[in-house]
Protein backbone atom coordinates (compact mmCIF):
# COMPACT_ATOMS: atom_id res chain seq x y z
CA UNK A 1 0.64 -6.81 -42.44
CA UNK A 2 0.92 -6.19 -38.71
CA UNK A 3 3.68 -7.54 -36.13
CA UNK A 4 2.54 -10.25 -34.30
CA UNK A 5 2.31 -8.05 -30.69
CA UNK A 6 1.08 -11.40 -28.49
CA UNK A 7 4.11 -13.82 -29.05
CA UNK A 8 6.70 -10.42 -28.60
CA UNK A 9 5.28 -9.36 -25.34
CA UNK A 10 5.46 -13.27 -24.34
CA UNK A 11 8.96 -13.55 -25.29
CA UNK A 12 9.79 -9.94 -23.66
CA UNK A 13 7.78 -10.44 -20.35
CA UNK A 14 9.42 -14.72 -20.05
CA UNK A 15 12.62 -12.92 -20.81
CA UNK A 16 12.51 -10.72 -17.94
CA UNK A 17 10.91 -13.01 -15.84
CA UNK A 18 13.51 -16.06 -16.08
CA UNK A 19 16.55 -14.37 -17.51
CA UNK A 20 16.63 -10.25 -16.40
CA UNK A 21 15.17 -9.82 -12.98
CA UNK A 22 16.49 -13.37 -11.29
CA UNK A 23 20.24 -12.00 -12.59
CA UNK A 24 19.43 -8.73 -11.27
CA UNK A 25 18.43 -10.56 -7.97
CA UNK A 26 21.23 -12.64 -7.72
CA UNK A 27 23.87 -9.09 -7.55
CA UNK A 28 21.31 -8.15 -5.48
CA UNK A 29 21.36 -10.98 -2.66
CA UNK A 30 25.53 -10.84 -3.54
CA UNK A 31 26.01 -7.33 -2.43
CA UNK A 32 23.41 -7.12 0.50
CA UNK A 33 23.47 -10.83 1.90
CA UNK A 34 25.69 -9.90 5.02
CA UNK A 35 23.85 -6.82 5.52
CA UNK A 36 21.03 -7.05 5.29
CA UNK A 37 18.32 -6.20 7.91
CA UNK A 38 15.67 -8.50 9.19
CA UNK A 39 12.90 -6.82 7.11
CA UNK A 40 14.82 -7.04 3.91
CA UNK A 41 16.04 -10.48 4.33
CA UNK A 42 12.09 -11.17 4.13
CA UNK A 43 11.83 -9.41 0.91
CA UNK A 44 15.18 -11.15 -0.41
CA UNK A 45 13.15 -14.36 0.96
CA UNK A 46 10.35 -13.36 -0.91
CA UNK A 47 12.41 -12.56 -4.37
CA UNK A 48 14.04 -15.80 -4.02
CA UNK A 49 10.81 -17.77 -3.85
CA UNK A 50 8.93 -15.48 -6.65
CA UNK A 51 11.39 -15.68 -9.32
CA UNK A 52 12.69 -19.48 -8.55
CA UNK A 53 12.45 -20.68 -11.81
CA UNK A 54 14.76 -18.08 -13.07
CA UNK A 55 17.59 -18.65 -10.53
CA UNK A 56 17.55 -21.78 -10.88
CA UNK A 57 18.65 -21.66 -15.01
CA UNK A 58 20.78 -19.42 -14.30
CA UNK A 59 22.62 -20.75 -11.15
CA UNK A 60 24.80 -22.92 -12.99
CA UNK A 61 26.44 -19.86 -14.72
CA UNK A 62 26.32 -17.57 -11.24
CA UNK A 63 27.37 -19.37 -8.80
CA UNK A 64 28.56 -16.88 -6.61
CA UNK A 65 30.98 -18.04 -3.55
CA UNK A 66 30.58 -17.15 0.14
CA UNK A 67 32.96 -14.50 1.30
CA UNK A 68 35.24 -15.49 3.87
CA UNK A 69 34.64 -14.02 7.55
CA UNK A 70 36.76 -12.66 9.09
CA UNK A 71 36.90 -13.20 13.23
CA UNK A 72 37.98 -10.01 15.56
């Protein structure tokens, strides 16, 4: 009797791929969205594209407000 290995690792890597990393990315983009230089607002550009399908399930439970600015 063996495990069956191919629908785990499917269920482990679509885990990760639409649950894990876009949450990860989303306190990510939260923390470093103000600061964030020119070259990593490409990558965060580049996250945000990659792992769409991810944000967008979970967006509806992370919906994360702007932060008010405040003027000098």
């Amino acid at each position: 009797m063996s495990l069956p290995l191919v629908p785990l690792l499917y269920l482990a890597l679509g885990g990760a791929y639409l649950v894990v990393l876009p949450a990860l990315i989303f306190f990510y983009l939260k923390n470093r969205w103000y600061t964030a230089s020119s070259v990593e607002r490409l990558l965060m550009y580049f996250l945000v594209f990659f792992f769409f399908p991810g944000l967008l399930l979970l967006s509806p439970f992370l919906n994360f407000r702007p932060q008010k600015r405040e003027l000098a």
